[in-house]
N, C-alpha and C. Protein backbone atom coordinates (compact mmCIF):
# COMPACT_ATOMS: atom_id res chain seq x y z
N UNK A 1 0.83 -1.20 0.00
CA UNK A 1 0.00 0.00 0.00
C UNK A 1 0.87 1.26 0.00
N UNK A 2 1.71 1.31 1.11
CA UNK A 2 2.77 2.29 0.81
C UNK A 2 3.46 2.37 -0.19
N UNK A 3 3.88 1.57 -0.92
CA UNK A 3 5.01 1.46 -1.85
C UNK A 3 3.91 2.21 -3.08
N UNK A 4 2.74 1.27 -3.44
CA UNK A 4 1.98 2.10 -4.46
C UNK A 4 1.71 3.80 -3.96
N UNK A 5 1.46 4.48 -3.02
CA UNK A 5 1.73 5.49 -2.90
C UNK A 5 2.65 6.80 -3.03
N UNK A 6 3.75 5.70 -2.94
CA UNK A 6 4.78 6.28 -3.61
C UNK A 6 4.97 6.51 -5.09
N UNK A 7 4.79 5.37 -5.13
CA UNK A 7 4.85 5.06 -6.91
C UNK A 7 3.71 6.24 -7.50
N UNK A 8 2.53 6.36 -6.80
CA UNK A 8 1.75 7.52 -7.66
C UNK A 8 2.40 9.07 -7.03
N UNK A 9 2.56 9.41 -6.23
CA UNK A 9 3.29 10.27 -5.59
C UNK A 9 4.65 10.78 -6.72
N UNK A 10 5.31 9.77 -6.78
CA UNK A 10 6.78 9.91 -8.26
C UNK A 10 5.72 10.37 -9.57
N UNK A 11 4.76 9.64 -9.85
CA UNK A 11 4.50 10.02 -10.86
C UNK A 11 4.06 11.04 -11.17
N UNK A 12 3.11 11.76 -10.29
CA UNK A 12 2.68 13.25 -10.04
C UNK A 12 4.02 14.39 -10.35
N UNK A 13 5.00 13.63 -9.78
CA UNK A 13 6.00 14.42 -9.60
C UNK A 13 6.75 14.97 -10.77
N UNK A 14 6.71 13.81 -11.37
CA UNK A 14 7.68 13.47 -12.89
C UNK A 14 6.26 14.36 -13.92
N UNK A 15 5.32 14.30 -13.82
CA UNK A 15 4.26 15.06 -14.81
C UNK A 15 4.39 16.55 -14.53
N UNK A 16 4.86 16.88 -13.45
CA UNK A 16 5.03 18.43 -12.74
C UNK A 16 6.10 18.80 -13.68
N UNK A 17 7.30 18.12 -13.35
CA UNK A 17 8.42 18.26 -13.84
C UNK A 17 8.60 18.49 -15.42
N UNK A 18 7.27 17.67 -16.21
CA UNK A 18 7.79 17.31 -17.38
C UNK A 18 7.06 18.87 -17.88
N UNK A 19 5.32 19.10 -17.36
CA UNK A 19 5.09 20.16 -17.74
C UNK A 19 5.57 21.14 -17.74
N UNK A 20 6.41 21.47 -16.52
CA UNK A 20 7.24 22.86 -16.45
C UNK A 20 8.49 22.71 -17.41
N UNK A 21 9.21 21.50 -17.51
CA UNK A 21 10.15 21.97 -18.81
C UNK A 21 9.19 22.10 -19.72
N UNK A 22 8.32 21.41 -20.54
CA UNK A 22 7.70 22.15 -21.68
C UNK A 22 7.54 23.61 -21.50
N UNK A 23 6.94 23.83 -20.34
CA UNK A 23 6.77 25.53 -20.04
C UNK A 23 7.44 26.59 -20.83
N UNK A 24 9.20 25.95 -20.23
CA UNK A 24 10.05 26.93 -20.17
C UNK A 24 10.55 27.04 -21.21
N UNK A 25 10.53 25.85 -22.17
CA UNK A 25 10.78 25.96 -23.59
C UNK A 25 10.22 27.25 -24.18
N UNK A 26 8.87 27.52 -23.52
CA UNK A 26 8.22 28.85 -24.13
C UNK A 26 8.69 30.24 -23.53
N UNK A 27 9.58 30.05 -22.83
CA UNK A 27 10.45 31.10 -21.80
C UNK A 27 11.30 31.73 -23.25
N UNK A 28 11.50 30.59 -23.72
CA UNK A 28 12.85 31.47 -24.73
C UNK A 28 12.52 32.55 -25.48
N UNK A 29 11.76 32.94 -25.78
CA UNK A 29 11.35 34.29 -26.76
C UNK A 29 11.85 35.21 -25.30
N UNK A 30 11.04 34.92 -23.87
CA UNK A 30 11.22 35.96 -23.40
C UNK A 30 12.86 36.22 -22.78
N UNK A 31 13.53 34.99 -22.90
CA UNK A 31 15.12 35.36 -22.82
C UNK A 31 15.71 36.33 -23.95
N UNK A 32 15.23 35.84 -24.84
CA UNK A 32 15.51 36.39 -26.17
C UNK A 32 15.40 37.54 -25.96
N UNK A 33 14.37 38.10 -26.04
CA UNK A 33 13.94 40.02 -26.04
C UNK A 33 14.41 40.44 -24.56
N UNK A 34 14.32 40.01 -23.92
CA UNK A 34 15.08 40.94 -22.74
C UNK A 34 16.98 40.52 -22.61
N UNK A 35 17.11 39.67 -23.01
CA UNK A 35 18.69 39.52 -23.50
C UNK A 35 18.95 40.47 -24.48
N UNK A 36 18.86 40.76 -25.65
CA UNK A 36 18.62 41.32 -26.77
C UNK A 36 18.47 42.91 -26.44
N UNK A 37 17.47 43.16 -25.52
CA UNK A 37 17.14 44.84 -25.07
C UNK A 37 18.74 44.77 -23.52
N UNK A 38 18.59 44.15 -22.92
CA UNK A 38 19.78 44.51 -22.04
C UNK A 38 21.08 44.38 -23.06
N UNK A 39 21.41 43.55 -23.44
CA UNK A 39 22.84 43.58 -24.53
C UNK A 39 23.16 45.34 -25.05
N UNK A 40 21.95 45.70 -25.75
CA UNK A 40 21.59 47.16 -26.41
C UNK A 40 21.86 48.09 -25.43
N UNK A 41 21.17 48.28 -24.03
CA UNK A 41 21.45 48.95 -22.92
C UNK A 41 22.46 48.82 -22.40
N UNK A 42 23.48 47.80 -22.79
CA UNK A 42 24.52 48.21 -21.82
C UNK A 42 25.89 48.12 -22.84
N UNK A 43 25.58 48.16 -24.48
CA UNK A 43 26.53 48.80 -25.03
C UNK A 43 26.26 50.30 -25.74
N UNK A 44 24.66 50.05 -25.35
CA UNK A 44 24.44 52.47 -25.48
C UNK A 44 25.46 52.83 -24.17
N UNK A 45 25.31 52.38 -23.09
CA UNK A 45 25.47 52.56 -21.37
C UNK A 45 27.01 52.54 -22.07
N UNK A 46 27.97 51.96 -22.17
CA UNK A 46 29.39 52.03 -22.44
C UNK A 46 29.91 53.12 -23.36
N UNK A 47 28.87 53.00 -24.74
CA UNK A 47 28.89 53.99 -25.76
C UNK A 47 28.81 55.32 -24.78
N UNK A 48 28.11 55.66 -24.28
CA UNK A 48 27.32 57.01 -23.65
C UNK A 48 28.66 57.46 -22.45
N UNK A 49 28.98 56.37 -21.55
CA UNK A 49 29.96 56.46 -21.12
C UNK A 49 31.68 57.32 -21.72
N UNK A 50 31.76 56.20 -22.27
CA UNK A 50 33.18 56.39 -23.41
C UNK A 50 33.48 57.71 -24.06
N UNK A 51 32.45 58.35 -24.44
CA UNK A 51 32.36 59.82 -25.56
C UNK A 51 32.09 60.54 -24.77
N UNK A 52 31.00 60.35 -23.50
CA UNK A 52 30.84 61.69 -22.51
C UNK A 52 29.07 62.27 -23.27
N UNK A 53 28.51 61.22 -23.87
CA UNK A 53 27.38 61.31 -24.91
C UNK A 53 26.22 62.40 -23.92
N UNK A 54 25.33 63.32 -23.97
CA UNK A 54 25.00 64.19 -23.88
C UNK A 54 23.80 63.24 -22.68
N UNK A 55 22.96 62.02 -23.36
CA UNK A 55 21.76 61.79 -22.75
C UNK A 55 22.43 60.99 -21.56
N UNK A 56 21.44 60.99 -20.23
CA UNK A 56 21.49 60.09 -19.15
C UNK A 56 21.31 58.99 -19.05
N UNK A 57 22.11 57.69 -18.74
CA UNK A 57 22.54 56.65 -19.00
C UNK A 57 21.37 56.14 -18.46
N UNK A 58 20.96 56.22 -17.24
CA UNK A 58 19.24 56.18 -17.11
C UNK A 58 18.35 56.23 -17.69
N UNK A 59 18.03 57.22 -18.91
CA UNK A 59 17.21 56.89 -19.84
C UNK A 59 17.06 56.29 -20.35
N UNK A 60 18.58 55.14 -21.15
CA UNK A 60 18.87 54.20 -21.82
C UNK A 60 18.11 52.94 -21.59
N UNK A 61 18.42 52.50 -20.04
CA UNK A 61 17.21 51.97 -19.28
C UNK A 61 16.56 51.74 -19.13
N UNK A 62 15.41 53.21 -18.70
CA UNK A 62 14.31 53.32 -18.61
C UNK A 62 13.79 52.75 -20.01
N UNK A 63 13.97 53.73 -21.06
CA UNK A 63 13.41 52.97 -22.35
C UNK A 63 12.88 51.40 -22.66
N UNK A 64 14.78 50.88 -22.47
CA UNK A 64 14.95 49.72 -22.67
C UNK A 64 13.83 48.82 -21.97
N UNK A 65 13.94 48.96 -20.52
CA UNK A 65 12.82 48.22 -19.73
C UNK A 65 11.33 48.70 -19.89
N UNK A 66 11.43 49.38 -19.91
CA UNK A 66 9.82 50.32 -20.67
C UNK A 66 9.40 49.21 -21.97
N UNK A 67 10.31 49.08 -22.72
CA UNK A 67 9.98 48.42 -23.77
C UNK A 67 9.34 46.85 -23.63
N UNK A 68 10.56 46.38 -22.91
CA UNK A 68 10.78 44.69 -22.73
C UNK A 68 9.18 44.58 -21.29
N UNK A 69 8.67 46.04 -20.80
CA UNK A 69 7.33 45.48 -20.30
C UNK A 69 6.49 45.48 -21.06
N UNK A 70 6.41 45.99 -21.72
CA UNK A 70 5.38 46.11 -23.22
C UNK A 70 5.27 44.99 -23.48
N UNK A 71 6.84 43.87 -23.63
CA UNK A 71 6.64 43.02 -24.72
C UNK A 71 5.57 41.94 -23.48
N UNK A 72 6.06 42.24 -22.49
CA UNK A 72 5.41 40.80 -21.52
C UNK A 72 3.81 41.34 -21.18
N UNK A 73 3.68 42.67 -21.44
CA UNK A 73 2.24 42.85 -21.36
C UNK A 73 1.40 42.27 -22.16
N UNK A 74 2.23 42.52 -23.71
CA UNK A 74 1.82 41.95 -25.23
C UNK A 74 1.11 40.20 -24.96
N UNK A 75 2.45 40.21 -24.36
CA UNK A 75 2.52 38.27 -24.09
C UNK A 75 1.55 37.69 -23.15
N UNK A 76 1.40 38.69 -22.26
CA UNK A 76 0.23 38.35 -20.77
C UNK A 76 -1.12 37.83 -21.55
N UNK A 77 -1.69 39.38 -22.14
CA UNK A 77 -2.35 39.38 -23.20
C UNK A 77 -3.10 38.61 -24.07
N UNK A 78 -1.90 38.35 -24.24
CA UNK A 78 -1.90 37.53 -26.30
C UNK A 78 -2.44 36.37 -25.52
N UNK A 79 -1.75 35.80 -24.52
CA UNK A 79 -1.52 34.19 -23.96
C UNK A 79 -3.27 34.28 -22.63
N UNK A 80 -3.56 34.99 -22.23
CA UNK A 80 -4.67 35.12 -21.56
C UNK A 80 -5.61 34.36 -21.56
N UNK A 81 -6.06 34.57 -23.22
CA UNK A 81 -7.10 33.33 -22.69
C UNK A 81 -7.48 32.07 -23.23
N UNK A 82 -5.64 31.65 -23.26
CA UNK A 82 -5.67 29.79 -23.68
C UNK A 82 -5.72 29.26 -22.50
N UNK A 83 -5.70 28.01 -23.37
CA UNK A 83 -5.97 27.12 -22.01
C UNK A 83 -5.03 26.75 -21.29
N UNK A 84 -4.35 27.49 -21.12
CA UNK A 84 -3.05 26.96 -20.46
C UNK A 84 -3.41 26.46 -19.09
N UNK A 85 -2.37 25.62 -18.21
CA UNK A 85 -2.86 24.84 -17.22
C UNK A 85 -1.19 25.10 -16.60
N UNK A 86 -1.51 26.05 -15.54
CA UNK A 86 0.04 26.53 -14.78
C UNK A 86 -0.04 25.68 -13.33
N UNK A 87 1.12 24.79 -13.13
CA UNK A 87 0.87 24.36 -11.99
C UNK A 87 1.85 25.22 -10.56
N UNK A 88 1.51 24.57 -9.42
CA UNK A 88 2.28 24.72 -8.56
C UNK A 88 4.03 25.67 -8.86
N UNK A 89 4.36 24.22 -9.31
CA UNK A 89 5.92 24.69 -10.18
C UNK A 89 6.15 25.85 -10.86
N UNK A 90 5.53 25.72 -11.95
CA UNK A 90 5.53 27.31 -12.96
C UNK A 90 5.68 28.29 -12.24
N UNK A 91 4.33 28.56 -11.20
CA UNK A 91 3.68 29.68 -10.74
C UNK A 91 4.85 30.20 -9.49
N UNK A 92 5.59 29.37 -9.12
CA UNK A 92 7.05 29.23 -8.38
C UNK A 92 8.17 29.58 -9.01
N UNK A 93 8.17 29.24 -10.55
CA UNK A 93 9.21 29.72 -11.04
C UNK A 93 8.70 31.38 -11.83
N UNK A 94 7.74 31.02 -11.69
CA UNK A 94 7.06 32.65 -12.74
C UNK A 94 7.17 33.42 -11.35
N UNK A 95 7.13 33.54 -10.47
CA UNK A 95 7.12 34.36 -9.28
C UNK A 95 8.75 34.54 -8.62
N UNK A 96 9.60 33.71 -9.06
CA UNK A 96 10.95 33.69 -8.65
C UNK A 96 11.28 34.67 -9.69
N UNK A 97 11.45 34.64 -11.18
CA UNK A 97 11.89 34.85 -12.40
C UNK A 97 11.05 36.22 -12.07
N UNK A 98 10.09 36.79 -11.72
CA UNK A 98 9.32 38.24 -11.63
C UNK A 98 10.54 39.07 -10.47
N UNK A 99 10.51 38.12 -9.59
CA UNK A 99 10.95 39.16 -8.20
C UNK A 99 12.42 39.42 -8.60
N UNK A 100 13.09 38.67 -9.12
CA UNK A 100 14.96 38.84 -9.60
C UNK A 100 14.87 40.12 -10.58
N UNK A 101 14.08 39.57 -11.29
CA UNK A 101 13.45 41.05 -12.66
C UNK A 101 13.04 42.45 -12.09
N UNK A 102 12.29 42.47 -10.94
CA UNK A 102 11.78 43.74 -10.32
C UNK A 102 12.64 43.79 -9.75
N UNK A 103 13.66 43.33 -8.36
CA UNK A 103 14.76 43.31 -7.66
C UNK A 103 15.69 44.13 -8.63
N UNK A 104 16.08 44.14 -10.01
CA UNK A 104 16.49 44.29 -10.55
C UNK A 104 16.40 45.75 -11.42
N UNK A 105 15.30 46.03 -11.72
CA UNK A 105 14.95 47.22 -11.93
C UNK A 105 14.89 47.76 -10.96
N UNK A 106 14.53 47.80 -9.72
CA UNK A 106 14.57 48.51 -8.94
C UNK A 106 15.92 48.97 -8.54
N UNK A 107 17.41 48.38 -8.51
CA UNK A 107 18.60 49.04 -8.45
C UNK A 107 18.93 49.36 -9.46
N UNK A 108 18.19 49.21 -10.65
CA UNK A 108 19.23 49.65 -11.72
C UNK A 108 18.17 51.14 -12.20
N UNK A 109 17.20 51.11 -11.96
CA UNK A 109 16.70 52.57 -12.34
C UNK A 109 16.75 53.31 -11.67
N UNK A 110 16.07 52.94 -10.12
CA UNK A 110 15.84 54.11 -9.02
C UNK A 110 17.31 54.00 -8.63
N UNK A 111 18.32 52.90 -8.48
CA UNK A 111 19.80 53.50 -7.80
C UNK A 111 20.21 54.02 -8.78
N UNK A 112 20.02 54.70 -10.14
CA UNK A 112 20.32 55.15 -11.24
C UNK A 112 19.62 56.49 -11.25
N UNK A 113 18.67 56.86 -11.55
CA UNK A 113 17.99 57.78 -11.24
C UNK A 113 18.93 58.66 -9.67
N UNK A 114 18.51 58.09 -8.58
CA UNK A 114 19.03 58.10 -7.50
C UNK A 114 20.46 58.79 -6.86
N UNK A 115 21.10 58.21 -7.96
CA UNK A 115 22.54 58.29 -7.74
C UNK A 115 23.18 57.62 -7.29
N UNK A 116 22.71 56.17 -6.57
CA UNK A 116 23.09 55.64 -6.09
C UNK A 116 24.03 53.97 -6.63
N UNK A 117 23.88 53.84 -7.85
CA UNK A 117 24.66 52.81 -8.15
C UNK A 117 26.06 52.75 -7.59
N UNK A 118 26.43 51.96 -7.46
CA UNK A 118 27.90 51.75 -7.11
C UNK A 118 28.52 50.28 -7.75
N UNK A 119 29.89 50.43 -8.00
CA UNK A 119 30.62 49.77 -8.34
C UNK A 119 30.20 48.67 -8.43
N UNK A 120 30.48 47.36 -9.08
CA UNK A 120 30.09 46.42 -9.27
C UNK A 120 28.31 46.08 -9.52
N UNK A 121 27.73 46.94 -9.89
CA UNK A 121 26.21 46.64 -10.09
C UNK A 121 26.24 45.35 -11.03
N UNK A 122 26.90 45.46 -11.86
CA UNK A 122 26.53 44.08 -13.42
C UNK A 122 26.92 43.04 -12.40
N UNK A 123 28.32 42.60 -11.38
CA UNK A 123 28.43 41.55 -10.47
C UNK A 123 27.02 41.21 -9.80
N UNK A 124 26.40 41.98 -9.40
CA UNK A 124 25.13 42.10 -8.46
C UNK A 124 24.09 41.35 -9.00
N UNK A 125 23.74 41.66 -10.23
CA UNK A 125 22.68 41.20 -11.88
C UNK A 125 23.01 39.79 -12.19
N UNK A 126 24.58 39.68 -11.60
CA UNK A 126 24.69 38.70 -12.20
C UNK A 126 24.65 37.26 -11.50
N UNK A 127 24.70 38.01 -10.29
CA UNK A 127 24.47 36.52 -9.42
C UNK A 127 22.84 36.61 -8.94
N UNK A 128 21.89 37.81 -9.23
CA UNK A 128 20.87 37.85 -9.29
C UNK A 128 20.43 36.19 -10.24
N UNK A 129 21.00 36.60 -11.57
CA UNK A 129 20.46 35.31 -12.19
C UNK A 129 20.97 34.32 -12.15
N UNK A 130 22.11 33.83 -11.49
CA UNK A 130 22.62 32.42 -11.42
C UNK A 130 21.70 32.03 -10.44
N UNK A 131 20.93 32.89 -10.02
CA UNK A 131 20.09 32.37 -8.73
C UNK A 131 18.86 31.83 -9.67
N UNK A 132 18.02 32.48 -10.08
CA UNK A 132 17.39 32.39 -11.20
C UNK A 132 17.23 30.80 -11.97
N UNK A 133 18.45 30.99 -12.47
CA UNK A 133 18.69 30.07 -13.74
C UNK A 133 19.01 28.81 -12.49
N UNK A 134 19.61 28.56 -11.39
CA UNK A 134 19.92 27.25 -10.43
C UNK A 134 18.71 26.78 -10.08
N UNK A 135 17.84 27.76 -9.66
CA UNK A 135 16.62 27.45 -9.24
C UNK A 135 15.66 26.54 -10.14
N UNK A 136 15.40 27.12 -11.19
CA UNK A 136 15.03 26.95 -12.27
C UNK A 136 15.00 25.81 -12.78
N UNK A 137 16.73 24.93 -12.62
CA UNK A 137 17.13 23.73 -13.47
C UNK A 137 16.87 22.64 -12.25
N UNK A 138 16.68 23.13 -11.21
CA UNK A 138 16.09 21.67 -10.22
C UNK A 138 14.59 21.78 -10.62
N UNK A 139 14.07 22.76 -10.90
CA UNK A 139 12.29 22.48 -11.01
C UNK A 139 12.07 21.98 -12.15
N UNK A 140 13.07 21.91 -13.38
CA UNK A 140 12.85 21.50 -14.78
C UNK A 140 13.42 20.27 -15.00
N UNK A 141 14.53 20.17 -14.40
CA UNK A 141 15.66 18.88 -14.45
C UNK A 141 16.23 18.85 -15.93
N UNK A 142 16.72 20.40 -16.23
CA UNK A 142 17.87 20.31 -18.08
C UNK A 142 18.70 20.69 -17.07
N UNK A 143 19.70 20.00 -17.26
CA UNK A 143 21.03 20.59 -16.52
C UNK A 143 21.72 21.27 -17.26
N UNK A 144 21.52 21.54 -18.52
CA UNK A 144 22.10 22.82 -19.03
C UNK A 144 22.04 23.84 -18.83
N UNK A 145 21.00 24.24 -17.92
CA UNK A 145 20.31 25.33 -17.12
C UNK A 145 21.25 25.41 -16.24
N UNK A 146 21.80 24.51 -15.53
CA UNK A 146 22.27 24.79 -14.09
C UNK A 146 23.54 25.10 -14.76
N UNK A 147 24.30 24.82 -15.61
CA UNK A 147 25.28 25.03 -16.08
C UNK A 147 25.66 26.60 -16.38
N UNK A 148 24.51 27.22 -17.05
CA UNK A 148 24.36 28.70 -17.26
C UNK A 148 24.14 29.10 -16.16
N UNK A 149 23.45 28.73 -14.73
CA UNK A 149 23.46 29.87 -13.74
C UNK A 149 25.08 29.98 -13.09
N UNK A 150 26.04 28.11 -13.06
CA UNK A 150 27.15 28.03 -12.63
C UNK A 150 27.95 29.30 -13.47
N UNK A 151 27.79 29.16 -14.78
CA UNK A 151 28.41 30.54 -15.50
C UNK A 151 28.04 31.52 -15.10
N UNK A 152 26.84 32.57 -14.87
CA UNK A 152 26.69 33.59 -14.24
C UNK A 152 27.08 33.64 -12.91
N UNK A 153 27.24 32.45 -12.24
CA UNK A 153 28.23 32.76 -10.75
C UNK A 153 29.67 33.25 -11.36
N UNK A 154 30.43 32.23 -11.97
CA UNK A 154 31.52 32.76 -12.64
C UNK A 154 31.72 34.28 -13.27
N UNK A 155 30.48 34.55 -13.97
CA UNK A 155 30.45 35.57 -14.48
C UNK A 155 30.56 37.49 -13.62
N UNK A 156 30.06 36.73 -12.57
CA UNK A 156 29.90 37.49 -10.97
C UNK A 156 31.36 37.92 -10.50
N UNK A 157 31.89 36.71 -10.41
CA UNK A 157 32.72 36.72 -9.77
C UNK A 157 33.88 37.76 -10.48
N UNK A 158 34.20 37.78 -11.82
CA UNK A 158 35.64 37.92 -12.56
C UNK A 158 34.83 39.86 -12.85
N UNK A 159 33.28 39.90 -13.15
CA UNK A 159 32.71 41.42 -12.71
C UNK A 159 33.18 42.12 -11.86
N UNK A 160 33.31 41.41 -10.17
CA UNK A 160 33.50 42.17 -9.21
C UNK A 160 35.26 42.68 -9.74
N UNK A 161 36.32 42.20 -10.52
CA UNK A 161 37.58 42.64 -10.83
C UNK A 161 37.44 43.40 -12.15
N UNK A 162 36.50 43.80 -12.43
CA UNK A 162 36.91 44.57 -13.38
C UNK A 162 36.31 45.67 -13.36
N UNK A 163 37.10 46.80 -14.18
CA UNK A 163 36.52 48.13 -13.98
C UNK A 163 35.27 48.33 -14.58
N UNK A 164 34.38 49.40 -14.52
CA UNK A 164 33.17 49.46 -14.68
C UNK A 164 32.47 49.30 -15.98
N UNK A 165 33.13 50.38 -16.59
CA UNK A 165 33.02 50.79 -18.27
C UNK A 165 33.84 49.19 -18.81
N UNK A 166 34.58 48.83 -18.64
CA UNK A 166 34.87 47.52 -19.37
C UNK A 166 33.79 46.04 -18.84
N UNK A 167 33.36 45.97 -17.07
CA UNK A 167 32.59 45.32 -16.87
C UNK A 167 31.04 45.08 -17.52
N UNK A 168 30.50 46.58 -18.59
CA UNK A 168 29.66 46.55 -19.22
C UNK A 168 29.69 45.87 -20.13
N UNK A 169 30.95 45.92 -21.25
CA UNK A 169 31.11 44.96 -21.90
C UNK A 169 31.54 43.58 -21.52
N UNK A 170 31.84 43.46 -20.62
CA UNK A 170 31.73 41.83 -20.17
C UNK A 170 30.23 41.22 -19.78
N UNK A 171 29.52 42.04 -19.01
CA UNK A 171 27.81 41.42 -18.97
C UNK A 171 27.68 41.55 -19.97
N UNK A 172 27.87 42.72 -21.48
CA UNK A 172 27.15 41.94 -22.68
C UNK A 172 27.79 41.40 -23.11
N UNK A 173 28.77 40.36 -23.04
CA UNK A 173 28.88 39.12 -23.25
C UNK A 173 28.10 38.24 -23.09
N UNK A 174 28.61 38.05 -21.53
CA UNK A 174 27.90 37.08 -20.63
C UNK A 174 26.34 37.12 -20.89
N UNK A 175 25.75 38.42 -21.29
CA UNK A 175 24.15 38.37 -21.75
C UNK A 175 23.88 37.45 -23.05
N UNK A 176 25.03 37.48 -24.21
CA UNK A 176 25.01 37.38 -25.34
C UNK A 176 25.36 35.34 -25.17
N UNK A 177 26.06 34.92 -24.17
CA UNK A 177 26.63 33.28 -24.15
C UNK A 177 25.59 32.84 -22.79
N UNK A 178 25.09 33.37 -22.34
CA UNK A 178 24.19 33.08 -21.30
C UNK A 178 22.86 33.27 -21.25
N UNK A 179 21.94 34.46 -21.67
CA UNK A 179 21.05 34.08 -22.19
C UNK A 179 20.20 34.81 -23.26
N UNK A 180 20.56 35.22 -24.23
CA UNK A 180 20.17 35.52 -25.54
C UNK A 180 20.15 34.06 -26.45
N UNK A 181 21.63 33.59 -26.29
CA UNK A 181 21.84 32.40 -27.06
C UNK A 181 21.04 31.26 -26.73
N UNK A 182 20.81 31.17 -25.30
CA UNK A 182 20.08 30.11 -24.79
C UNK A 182 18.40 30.33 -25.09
N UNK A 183 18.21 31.55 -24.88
CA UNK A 183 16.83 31.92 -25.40
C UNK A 183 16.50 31.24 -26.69
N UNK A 184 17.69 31.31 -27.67
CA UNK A 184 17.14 30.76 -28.80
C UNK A 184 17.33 29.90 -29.08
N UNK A 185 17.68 29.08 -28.66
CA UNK A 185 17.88 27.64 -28.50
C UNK A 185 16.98 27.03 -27.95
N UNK A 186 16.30 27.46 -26.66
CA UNK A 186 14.84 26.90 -26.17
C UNK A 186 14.04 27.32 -26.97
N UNK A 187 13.33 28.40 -28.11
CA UNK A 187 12.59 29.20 -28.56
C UNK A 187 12.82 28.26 -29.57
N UNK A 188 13.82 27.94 -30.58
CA UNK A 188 13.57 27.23 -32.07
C UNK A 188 13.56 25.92 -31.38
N UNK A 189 14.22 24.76 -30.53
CA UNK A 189 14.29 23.47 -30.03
C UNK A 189 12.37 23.28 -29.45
N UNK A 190 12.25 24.23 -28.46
CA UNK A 190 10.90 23.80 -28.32
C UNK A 190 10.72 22.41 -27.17
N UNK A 191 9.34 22.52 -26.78
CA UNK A 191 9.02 20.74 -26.55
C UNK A 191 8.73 19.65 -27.02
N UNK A 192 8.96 20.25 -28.29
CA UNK A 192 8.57 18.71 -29.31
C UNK A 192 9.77 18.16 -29.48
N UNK A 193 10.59 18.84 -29.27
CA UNK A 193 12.23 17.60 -29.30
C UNK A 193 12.76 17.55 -27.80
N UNK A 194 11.90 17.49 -26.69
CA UNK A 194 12.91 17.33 -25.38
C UNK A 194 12.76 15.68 -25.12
């Protein structure tokens, strides 16, 4: 009796699991466009830097994220009223993946706005999402996931040594091999080939 309890118990478990990787397969557009709009923001942010460029590096930002809510409003939207069926999991990872994102705007506009950024912010972003992306790959079970948040720890780490204006161009790297690329790789791969 116990043992079959278990046995349905695993299986519940493994259907959780399997739906939320399908899920996240549909994540990749939104890696995509907000990889894609931060990459842009933080080589205007270097550009603007470098020349001494007239507009506030804040605006760059603001825009940028202004935009990339549009796109998830678009998406809220668009996606509203299928039938989608969000479980437990998702709604855990859609609520983790929101608060790192707002956590996130919130130091990078208002400590921007503010005046308050300081040194190492992209280190900060960046272990923001290794948190993210670790979390993520135990609720999905692709360990390629966990592999990209292990890189954004790395990526954290070698940030906190470098100077600022060059650390911009190292997060858009790290945006560009961590998750733009991965965005599109879940976005064209899909759940019909996992």
């Amino acid at each position: 009796m116990v043992e079959k309890k278990i046995q349905e118990d695993l299986a519940v478990i493994k259907q959780i699991m399997l739906e939320s990787r399908q899920r996240f397969y549909n994540v990749g557009i939104h890696l995509v466009v907000w990889g894609g709009i931060v990459i842009l923001a933080l080589l205007l942010t270097y550009y603007s830097l470098s020349i001494k460029f007239l507009l506030p590096e804040y605006w760059i930002w603001i825009v940028g994220f202004g935009l990339a809510w549009i796109f998830e409003f678009w998406q809220q939207k668009r996606h509203q009223n299928s039938e989608r069926v969000y479980n437990t999991l998702n709604r855990m990872s859609g609520t983790l993946w929101t608060s790192i994102l707002i956590t996130m705007m919130i130091y990078i506009v208002f400590g921007g706005v503010g005046g308050h950024l300081i040194e190492g912010t992209s280190a900060i972003i960046a272990g923001l999402l290794a948190i993210g992306y670790l979390v993520t790959s135990v609720g999905i079970g692709i360990k390629w996931i966990k592999i990209l948040g292990l890189g954004w720890w790395l990526g954290s780490i070698i940030l906190f040594f470098s100077p600022s204006e060059i650390g911009l161009l190292i997060m858009a790297v790290l945006m560009i091999f961590l998750q733009f690329i991965p965005g599109v790789i879940l976005f064209v791969k899909g759940p019909k080939n996992d």
